[in-house]
ModelCIF file with pLDDT and N, C-alpha, C, O atoms, coordinates in Angstrom:
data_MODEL
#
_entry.id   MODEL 
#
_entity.id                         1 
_entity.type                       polymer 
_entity.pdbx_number_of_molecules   1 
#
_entity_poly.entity_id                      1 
_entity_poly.type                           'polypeptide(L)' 
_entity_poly.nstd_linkage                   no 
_entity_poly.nstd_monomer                   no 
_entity_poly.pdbx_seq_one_letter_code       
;(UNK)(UNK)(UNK)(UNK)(UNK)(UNK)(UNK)(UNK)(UNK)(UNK)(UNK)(UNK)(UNK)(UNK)(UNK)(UNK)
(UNK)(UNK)(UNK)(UNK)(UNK)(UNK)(UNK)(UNK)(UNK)(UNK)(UNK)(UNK)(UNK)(UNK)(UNK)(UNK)
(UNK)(UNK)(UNK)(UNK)(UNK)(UNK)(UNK)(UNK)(UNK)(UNK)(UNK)(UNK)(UNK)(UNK)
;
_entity_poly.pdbx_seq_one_letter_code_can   XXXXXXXXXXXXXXXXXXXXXXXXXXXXXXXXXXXXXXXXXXXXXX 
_entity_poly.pdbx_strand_id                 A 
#
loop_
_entity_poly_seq.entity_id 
_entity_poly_seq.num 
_entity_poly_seq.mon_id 
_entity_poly_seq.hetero 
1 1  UNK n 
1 2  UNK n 
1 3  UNK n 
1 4  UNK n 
1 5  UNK n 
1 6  UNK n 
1 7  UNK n 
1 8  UNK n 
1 9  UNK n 
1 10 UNK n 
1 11 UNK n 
1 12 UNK n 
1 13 UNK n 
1 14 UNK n 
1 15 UNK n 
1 16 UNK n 
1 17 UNK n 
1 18 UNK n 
1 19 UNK n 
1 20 UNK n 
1 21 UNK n 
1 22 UNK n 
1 23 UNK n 
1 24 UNK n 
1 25 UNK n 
1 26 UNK n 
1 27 UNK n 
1 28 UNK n 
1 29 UNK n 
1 30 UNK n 
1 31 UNK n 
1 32 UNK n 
1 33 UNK n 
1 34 UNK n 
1 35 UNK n 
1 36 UNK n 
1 37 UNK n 
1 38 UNK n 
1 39 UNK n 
1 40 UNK n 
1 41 UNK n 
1 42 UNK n 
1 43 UNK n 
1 44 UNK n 
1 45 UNK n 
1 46 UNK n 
#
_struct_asym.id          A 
_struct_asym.entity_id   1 
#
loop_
_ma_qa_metric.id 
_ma_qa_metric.mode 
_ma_qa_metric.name 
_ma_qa_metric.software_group_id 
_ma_qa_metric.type 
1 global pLDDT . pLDDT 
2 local  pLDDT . pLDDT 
#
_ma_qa_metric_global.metric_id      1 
_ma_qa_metric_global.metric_value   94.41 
_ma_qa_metric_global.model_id       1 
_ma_qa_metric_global.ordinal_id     1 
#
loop_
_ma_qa_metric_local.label_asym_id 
_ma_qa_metric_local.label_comp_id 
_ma_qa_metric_local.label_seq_id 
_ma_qa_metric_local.metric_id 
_ma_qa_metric_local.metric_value 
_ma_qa_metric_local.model_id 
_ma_qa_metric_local.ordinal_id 
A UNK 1  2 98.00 1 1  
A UNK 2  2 98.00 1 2  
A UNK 3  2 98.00 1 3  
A UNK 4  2 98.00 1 4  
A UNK 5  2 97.00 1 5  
A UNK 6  2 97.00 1 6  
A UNK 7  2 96.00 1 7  
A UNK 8  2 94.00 1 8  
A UNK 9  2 94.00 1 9  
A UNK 10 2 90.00 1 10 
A UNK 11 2 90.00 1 11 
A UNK 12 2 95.00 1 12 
A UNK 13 2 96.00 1 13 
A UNK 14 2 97.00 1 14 
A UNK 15 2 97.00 1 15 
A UNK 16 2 97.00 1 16 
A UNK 17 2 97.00 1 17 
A UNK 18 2 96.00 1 18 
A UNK 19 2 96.00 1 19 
A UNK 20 2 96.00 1 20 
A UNK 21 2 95.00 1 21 
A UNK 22 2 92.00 1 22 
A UNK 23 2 92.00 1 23 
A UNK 24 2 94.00 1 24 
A UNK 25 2 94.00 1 25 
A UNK 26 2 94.00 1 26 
A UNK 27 2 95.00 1 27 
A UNK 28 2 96.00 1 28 
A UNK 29 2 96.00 1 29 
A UNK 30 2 94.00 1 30 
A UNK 31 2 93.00 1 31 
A UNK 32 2 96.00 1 32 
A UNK 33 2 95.00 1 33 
A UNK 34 2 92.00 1 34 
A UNK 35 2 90.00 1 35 
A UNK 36 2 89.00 1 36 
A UNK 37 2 91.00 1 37 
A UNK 38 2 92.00 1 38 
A UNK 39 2 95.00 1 39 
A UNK 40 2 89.00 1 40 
A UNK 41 2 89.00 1 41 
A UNK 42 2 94.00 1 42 
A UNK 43 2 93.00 1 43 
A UNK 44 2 95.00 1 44 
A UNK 45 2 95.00 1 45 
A UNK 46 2 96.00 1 46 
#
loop_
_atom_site.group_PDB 
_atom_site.id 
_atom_site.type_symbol 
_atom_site.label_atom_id 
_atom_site.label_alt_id 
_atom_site.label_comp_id 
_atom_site.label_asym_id 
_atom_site.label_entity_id 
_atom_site.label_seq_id 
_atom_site.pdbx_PDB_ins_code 
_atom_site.Cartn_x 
_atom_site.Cartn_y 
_atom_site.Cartn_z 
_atom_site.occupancy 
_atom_site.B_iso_or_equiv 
_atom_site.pdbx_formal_charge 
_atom_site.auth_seq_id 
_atom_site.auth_comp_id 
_atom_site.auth_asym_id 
_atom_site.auth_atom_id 
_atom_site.pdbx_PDB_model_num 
ATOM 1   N N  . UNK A 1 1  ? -0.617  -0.137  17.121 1.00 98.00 ? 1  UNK A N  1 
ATOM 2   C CA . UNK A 1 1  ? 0.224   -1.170  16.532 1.00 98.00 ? 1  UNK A CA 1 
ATOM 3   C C  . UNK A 1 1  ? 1.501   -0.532  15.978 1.00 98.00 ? 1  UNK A C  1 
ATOM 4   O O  . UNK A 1 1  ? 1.493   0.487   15.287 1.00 98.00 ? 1  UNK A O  1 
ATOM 5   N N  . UNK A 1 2  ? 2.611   -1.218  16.336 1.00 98.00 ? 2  UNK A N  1 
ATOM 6   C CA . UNK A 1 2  ? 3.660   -0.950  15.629 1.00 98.00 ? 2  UNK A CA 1 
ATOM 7   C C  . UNK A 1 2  ? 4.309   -1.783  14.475 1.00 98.00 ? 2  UNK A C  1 
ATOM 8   O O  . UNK A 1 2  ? 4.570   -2.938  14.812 1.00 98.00 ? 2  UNK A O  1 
ATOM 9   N N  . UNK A 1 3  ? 4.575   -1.504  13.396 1.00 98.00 ? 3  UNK A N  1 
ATOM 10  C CA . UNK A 1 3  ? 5.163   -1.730  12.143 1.00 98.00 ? 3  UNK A CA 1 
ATOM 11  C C  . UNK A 1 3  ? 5.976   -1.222  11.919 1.00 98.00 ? 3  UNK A C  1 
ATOM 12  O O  . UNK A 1 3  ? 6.176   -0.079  12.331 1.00 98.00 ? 3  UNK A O  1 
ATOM 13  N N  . UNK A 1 4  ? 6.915   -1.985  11.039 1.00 98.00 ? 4  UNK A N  1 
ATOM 14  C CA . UNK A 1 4  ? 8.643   -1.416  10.244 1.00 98.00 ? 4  UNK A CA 1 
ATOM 15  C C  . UNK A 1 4  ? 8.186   -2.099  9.169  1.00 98.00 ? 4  UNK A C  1 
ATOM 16  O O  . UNK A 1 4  ? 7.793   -3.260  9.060  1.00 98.00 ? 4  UNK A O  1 
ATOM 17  N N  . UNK A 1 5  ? 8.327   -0.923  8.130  1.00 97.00 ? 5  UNK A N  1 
ATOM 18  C CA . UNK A 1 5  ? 8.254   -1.064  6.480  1.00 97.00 ? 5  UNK A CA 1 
ATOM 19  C C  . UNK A 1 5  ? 9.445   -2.135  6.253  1.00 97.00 ? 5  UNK A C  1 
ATOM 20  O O  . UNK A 1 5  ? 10.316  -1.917  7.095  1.00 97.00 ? 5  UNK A O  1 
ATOM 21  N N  . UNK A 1 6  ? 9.706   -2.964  5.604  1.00 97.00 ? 6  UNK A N  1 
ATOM 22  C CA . UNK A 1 6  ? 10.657  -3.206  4.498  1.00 97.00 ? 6  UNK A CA 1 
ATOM 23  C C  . UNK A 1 6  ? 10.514  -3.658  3.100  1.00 97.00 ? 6  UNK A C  1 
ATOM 24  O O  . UNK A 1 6  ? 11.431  -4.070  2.389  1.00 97.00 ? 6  UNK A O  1 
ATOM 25  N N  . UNK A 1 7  ? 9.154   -3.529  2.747  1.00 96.00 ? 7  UNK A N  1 
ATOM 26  C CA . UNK A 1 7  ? 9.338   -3.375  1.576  1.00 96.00 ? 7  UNK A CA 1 
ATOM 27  C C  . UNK A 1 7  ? 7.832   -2.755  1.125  1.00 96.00 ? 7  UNK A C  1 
ATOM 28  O O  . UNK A 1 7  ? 6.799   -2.904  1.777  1.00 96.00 ? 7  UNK A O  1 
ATOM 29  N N  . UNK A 1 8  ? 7.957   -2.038  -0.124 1.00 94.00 ? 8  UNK A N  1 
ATOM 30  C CA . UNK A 1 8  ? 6.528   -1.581  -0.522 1.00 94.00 ? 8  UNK A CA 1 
ATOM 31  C C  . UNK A 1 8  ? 5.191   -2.551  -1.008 1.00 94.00 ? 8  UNK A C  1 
ATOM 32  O O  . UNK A 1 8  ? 5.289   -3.455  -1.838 1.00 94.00 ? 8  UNK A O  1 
ATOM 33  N N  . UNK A 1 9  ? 4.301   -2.277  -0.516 1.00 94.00 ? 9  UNK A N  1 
ATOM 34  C CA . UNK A 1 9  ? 2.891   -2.795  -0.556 1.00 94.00 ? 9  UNK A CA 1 
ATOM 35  C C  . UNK A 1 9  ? 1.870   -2.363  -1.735 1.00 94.00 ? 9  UNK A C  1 
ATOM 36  O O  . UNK A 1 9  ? 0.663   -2.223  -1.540 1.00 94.00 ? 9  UNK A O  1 
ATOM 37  N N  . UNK A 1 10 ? 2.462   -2.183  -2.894 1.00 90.00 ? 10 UNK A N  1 
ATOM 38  C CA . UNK A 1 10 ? 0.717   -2.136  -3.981 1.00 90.00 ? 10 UNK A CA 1 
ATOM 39  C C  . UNK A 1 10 ? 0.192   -3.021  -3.951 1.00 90.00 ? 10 UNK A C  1 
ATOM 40  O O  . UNK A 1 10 ? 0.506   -4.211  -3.954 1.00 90.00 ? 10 UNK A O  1 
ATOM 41  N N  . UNK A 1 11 ? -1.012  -2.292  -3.905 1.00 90.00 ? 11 UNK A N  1 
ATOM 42  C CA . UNK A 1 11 ? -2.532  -2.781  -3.311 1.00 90.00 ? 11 UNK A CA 1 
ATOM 43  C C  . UNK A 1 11 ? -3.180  -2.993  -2.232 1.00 90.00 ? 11 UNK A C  1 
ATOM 44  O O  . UNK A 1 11 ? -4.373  -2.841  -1.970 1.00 90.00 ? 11 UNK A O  1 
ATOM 45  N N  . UNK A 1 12 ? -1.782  -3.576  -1.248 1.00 95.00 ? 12 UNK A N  1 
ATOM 46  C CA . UNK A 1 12 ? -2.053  -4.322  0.232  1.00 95.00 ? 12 UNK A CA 1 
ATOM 47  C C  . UNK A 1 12 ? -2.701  -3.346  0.904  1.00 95.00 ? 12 UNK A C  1 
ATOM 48  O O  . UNK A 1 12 ? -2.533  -2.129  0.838  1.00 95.00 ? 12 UNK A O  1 
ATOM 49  N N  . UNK A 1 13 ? -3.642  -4.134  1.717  1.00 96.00 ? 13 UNK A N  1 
ATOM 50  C CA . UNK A 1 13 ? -4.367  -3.092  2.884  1.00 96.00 ? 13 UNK A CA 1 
ATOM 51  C C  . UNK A 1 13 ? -4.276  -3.600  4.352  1.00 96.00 ? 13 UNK A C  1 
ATOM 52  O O  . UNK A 1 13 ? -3.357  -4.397  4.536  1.00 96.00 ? 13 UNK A O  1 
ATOM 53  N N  . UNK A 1 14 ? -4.889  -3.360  5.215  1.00 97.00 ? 14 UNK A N  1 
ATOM 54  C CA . UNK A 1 14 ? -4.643  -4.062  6.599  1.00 97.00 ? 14 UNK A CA 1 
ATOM 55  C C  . UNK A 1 14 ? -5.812  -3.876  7.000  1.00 97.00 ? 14 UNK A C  1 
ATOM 56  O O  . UNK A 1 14 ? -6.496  -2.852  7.006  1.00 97.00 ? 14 UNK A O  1 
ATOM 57  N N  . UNK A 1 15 ? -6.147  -5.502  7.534  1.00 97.00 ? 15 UNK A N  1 
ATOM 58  C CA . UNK A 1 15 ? -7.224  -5.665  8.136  1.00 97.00 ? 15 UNK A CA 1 
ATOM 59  C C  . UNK A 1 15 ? -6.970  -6.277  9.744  1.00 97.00 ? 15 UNK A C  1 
ATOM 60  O O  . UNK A 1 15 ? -5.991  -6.900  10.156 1.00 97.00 ? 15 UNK A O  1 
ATOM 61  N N  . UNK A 1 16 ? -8.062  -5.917  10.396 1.00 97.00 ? 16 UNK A N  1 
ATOM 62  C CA . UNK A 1 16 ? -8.309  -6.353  12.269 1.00 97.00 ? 16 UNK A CA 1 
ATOM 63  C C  . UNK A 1 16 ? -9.343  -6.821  12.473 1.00 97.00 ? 16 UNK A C  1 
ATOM 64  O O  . UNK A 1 16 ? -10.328 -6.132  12.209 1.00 97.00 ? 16 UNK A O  1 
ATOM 65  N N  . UNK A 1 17 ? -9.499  -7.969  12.939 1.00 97.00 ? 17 UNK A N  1 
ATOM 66  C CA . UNK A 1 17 ? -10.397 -8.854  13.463 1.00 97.00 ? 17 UNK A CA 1 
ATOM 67  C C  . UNK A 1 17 ? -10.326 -9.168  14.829 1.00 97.00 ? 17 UNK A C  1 
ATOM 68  O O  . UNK A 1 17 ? -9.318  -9.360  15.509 1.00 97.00 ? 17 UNK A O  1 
ATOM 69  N N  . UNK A 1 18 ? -11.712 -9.203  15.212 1.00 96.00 ? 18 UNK A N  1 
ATOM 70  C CA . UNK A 1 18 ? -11.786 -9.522  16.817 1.00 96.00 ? 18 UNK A CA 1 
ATOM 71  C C  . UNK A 1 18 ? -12.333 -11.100 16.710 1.00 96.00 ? 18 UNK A C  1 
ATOM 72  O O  . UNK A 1 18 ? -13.126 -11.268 15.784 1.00 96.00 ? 18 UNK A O  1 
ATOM 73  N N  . UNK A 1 19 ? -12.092 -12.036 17.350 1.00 96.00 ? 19 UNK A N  1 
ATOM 74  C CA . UNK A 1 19 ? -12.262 -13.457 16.775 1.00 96.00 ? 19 UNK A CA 1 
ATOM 75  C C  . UNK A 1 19 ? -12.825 -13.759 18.752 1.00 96.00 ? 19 UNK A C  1 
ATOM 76  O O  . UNK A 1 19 ? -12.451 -13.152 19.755 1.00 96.00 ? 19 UNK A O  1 
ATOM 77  N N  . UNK A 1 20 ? -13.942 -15.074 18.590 1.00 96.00 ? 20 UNK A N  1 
ATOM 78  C CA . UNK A 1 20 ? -14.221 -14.646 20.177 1.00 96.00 ? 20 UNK A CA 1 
ATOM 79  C C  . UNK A 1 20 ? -15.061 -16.458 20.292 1.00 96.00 ? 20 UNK A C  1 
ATOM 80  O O  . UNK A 1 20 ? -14.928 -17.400 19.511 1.00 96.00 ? 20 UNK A O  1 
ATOM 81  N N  . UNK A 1 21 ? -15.622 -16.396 21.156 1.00 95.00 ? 21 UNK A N  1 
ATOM 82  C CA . UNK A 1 21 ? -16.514 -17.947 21.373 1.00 95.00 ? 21 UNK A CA 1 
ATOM 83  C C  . UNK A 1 21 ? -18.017 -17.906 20.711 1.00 95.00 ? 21 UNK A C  1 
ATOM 84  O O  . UNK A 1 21 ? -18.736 -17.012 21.156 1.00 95.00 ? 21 UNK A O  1 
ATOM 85  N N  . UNK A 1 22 ? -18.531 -18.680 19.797 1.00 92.00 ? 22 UNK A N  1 
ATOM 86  C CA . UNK A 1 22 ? -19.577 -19.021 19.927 1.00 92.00 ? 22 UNK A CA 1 
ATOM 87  C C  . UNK A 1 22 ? -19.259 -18.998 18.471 1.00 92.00 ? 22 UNK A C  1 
ATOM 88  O O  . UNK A 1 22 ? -20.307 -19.336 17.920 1.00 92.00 ? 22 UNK A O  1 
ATOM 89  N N  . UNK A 1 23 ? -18.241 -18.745 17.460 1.00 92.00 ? 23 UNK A N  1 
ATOM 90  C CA . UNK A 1 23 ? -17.446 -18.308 15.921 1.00 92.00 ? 23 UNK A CA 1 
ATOM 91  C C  . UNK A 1 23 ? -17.921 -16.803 15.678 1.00 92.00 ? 23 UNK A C  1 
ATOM 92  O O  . UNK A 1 23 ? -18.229 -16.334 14.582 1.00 92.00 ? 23 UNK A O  1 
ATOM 93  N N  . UNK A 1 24 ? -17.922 -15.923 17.290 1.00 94.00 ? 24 UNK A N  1 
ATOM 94  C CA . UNK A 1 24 ? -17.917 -14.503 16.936 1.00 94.00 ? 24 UNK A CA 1 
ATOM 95  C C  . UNK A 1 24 ? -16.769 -13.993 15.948 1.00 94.00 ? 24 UNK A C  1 
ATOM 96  O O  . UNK A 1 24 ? -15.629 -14.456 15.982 1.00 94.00 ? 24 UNK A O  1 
ATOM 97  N N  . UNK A 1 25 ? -17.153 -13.065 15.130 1.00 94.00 ? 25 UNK A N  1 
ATOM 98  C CA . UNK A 1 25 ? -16.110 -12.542 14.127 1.00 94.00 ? 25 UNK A CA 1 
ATOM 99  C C  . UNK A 1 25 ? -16.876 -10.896 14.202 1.00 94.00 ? 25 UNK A C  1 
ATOM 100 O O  . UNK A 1 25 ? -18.086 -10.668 14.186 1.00 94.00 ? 25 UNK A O  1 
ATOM 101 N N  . UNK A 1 26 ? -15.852 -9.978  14.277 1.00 94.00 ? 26 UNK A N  1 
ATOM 102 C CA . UNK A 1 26 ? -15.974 -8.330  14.290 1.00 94.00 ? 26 UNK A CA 1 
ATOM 103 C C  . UNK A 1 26 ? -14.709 -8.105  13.342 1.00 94.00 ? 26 UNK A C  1 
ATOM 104 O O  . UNK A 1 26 ? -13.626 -8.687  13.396 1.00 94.00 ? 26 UNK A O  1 
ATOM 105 N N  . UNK A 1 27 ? -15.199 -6.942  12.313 1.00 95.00 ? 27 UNK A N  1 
ATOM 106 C CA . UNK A 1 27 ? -14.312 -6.499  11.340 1.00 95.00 ? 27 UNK A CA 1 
ATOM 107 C C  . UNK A 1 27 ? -13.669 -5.370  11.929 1.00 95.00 ? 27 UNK A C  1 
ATOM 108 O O  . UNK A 1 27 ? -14.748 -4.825  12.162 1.00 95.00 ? 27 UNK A O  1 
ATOM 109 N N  . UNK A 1 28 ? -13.066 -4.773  12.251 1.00 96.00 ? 28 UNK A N  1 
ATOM 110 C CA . UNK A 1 28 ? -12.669 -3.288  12.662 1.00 96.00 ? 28 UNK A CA 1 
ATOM 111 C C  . UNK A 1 28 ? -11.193 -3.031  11.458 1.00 96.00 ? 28 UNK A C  1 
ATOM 112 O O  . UNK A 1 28 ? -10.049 -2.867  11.882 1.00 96.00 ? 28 UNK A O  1 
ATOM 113 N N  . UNK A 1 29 ? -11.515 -3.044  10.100 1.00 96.00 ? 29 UNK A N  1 
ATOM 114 C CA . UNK A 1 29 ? -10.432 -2.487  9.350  1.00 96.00 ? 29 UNK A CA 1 
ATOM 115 C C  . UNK A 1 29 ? -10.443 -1.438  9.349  1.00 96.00 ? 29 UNK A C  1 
ATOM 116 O O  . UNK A 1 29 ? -11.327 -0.890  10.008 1.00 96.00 ? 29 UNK A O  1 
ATOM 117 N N  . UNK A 1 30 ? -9.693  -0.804  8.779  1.00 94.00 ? 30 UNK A N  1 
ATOM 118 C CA . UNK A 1 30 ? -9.358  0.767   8.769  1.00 94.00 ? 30 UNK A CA 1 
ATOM 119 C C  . UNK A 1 30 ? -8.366  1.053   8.138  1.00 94.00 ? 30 UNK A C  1 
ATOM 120 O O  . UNK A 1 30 ? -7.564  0.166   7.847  1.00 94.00 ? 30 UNK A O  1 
ATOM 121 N N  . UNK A 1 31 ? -8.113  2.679   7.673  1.00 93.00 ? 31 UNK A N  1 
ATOM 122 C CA . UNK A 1 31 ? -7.272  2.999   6.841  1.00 93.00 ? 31 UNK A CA 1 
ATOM 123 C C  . UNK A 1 31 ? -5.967  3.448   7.753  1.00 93.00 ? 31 UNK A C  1 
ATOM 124 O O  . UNK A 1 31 ? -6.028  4.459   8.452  1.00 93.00 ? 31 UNK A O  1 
ATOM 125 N N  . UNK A 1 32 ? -4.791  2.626   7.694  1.00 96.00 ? 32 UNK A N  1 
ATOM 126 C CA . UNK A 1 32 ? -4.169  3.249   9.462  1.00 96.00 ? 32 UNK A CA 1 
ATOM 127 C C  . UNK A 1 32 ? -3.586  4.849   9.703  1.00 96.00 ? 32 UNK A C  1 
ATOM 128 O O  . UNK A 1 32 ? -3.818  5.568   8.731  1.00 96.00 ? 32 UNK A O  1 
ATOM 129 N N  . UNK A 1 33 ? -3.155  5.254   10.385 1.00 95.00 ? 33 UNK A N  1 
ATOM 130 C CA . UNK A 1 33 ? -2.589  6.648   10.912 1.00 95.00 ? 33 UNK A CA 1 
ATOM 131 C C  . UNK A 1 33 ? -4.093  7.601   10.808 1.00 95.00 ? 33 UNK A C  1 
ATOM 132 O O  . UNK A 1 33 ? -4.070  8.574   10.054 1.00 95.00 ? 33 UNK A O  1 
ATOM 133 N N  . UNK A 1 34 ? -5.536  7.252   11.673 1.00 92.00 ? 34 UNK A N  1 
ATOM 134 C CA . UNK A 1 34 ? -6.519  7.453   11.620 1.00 92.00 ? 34 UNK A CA 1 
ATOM 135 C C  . UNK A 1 34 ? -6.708  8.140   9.929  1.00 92.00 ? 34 UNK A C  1 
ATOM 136 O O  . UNK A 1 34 ? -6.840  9.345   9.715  1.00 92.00 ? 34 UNK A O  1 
ATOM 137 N N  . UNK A 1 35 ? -6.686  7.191   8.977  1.00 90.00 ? 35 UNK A N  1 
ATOM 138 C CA . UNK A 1 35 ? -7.026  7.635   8.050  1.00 90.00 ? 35 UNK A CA 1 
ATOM 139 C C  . UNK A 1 35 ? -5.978  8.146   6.817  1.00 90.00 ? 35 UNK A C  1 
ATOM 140 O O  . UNK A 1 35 ? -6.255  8.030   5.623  1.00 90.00 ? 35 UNK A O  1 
ATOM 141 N N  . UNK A 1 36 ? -4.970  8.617   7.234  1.00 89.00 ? 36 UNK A N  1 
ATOM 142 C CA . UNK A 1 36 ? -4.124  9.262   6.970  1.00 89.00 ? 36 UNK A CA 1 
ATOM 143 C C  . UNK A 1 36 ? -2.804  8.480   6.056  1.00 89.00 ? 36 UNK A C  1 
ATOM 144 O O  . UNK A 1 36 ? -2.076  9.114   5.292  1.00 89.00 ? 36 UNK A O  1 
ATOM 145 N N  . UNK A 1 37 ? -2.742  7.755   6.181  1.00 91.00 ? 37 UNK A N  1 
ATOM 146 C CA . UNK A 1 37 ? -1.323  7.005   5.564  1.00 91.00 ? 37 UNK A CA 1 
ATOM 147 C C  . UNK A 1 37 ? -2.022  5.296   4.822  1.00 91.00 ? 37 UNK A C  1 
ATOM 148 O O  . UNK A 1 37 ? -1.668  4.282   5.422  1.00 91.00 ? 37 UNK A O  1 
ATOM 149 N N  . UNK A 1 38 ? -2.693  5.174   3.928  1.00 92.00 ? 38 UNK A N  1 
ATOM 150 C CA . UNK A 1 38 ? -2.970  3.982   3.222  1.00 92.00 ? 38 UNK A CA 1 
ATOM 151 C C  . UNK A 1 38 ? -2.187  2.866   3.368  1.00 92.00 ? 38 UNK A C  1 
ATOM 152 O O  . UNK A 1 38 ? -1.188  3.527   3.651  1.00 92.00 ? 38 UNK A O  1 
ATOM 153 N N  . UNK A 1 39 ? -1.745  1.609   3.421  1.00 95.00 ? 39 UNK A N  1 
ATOM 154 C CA . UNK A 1 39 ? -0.597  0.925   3.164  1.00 95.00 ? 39 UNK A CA 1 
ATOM 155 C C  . UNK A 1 39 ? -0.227  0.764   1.921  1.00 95.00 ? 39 UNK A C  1 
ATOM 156 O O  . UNK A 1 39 ? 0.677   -0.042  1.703  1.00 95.00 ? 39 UNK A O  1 
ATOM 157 N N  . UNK A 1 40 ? -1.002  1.687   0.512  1.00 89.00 ? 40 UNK A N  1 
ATOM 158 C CA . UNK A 1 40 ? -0.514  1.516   -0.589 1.00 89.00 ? 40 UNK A CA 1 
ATOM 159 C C  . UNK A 1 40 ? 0.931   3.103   -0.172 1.00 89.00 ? 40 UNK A C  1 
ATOM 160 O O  . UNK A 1 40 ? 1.714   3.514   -1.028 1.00 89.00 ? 40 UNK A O  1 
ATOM 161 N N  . UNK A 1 41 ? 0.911   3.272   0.282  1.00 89.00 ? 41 UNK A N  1 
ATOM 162 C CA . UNK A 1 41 ? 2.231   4.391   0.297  1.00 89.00 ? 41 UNK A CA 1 
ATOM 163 C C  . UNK A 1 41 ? 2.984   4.778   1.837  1.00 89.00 ? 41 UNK A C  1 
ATOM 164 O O  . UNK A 1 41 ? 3.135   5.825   2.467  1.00 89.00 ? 41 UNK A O  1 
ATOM 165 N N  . UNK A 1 42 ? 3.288   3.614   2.020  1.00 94.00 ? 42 UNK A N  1 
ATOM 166 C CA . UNK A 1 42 ? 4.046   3.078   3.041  1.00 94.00 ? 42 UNK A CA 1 
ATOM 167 C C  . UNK A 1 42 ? 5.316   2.720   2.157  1.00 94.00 ? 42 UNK A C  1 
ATOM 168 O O  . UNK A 1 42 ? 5.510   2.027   1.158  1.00 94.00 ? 42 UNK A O  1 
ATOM 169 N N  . UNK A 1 43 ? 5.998   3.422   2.890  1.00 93.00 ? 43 UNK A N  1 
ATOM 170 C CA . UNK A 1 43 ? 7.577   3.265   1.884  1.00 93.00 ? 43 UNK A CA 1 
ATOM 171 C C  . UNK A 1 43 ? 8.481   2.101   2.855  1.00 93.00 ? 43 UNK A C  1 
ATOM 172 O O  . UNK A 1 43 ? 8.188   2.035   4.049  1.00 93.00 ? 43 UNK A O  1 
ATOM 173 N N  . UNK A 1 44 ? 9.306   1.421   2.441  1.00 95.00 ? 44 UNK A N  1 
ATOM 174 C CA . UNK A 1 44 ? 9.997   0.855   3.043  1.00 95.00 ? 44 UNK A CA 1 
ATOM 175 C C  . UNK A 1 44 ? 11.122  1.798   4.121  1.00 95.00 ? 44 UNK A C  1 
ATOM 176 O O  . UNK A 1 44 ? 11.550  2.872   3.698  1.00 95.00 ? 44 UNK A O  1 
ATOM 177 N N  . UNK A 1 45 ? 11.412  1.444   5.095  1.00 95.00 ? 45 UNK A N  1 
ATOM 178 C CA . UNK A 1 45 ? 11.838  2.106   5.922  1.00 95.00 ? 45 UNK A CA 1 
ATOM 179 C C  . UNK A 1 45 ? 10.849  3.016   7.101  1.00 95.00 ? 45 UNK A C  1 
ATOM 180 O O  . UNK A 1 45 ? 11.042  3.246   8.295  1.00 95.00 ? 45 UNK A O  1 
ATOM 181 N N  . UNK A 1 46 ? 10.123  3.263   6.494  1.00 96.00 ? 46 UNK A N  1 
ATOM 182 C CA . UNK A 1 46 ? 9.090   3.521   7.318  1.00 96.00 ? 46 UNK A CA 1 
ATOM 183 C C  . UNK A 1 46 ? 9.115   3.148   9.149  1.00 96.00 ? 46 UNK A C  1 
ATOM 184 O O  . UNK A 1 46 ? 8.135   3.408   9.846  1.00 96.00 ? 46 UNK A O  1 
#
């Protein structure tokens, strides 16, 4: 996925859902940049 910061996020996190037939729902959140970069310190510009 690609994203452009423009503005800072305290607290915010990011979530992914797989949404499907029958009211299947799959969570696959995660912390993004495998782990590595939180969206609490995602700077704008980014």
């Amino acid at each position: 996925y690609h994203f452009e910061v423009q503005e800072s996020l305290p607290g915010w996190r990011l979530f992914v859902h797989l949404l499907g037939p029958n009211g299947f729902y799959g969570n696959f959140d995660h912390v993004p940049v495998d782990g590595a970069h939180p969206v609490e310190r995602w700077q704008p510009g980014q």
